[in-house]
Protein backbone atom coordinates (compact mmCIF):
# COMPACT_ATOMS: atom_id res chain seq x y z
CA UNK A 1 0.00 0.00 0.00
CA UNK A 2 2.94 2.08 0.89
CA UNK A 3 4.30 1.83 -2.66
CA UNK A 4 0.98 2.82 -4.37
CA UNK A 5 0.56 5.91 -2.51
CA UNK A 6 4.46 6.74 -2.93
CA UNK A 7 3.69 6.37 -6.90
CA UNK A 8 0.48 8.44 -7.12
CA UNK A 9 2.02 10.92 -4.33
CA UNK A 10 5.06 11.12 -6.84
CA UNK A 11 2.81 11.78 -10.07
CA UNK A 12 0.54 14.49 -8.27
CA UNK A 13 2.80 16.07 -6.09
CA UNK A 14 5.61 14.67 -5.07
CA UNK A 15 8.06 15.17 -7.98
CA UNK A 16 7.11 19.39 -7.91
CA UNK A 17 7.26 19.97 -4.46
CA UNK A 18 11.04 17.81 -4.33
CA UNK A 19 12.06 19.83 -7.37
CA UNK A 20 10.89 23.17 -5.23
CA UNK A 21 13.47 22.13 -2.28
CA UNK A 22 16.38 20.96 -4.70
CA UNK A 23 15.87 24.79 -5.86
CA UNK A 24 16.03 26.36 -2.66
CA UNK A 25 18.63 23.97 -1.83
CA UNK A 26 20.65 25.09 -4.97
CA UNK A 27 19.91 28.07 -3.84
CA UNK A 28 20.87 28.46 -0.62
CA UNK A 29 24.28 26.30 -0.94
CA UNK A 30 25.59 29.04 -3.71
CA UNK A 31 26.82 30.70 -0.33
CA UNK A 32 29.27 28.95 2.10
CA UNK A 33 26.91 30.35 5.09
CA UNK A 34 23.85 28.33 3.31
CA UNK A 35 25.40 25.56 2.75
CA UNK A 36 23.97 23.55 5.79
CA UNK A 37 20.75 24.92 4.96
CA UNK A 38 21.46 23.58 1.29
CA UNK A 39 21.96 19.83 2.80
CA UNK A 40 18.95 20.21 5.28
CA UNK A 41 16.89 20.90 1.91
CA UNK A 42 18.15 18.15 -0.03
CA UNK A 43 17.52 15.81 2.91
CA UNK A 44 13.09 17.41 2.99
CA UNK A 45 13.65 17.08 -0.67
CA UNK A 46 13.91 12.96 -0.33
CA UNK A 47 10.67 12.84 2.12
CA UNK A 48 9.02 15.05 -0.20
CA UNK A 49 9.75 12.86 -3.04
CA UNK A 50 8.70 9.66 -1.39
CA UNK A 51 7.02 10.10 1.82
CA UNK A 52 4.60 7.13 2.69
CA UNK A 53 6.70 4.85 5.09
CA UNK A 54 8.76 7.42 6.57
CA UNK A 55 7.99 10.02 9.70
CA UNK A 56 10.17 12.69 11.33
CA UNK A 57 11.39 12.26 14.88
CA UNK A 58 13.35 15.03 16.87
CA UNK A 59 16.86 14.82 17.32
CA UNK A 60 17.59 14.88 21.52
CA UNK A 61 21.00 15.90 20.60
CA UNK A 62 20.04 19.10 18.93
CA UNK A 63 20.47 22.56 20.58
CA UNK A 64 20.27 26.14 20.36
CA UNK A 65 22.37 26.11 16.69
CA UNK A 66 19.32 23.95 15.33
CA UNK A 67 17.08 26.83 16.88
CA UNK A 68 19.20 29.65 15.35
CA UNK A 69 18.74 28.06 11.78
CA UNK A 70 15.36 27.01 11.77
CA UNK A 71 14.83 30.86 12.44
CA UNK A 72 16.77 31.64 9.76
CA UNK A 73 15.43 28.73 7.23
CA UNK A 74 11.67 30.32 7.80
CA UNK A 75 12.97 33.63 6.67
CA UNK A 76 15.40 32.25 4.06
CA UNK A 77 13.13 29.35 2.58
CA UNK A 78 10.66 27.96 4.97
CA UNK A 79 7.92 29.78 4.62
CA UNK A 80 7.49 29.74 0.47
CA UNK A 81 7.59 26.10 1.07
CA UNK A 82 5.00 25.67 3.42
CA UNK A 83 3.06 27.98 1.61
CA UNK A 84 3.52 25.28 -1.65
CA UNK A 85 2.63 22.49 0.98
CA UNK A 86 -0.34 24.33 1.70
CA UNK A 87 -1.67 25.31 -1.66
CA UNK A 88 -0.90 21.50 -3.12
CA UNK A 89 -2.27 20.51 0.06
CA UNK A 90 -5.62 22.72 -0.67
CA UNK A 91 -5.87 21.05 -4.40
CA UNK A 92 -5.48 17.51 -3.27
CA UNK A 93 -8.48 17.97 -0.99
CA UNK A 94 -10.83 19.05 -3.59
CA UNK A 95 -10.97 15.64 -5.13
CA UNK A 96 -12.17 12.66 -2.88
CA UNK A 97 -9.40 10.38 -4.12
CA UNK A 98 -6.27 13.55 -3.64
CA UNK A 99 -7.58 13.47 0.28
CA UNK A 100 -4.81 11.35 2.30
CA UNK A 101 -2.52 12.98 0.17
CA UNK A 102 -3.62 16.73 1.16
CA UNK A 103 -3.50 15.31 4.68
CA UNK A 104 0.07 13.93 3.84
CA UNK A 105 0.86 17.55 2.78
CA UNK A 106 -0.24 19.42 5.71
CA UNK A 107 2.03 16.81 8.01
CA UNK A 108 4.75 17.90 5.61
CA UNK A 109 4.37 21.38 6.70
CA UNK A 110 6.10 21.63 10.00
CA UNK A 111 9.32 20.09 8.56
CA UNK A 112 9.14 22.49 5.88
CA UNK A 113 9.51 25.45 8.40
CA UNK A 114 11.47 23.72 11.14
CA UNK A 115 13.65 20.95 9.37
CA UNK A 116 16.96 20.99 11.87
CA UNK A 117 16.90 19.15 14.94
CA UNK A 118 14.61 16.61 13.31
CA UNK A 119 15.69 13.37 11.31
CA UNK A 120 13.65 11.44 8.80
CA UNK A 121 13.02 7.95 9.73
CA UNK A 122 11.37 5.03 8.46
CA UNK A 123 8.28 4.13 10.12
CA UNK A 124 9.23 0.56 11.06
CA UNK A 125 11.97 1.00 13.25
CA UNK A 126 11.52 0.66 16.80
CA UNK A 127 13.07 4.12 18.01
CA UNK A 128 10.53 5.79 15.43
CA UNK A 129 8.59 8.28 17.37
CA UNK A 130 5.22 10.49 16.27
């Protein structure tokens, strides 16, 4: 089941929104400064691609650096990516077949405005927190 949504995630949405955070990643690693912003984007930019199977957990061993840059990715590039998880999000729910994958957009949002100090995870491994 995990594989069919992946594919028809991929066809609808998936492959835009992952080509909209290899931009900003492309972006953002152009400076040295962005660089780790870059990476953090081209990390999302996986999830986004194929997301069914996979959650986000919080990293315990992130501090006040990871705080620092998630302010600075919602100024830099967070927001316009939400803001693409939200209008995709918004389209998706207008059919009755594009629901769970609306819903799978708006869980997409937070990491798109807070991605450092979390790590992407597959589902089926123990330590795998929600």
């Amino acid at each position: 089941m995990k594989t069919l949504l992946n594919l028809i995630w991929l066809v609808l949405c998936g492959l835009w929104m992952a080509l909209g955070y290899v931009l900003a990643g492309v972006i953002l690693c152009i400076t040295i400064i962005g660089i780790p912003f870059g990476i953090a984007s081209f990390r999302i930019a996986g999830y986004a691609l194929w997301p069914f199977g996979r959650t986000t957990v919080e990293r315990h061993d992130a501090g006040a650096p990871s705080v620092i840059g998630n302010v600075l990715w919602l100024i830099l590039a967070g927001w316009w990516l939400a803001l693409g998880h939200i209008m995709t999000g918004i389209a998706l729910c207008i059919t009755i077949i594009g629901i769970p994958l609306g819903i799978a957009n708006f869980k997409m949002i937070p990491i798109s405005l807070l991605p450092l100090g979390r790590e992407i995870v597959p589902t089926d491994r123990p330590f795998a927190t929600r």
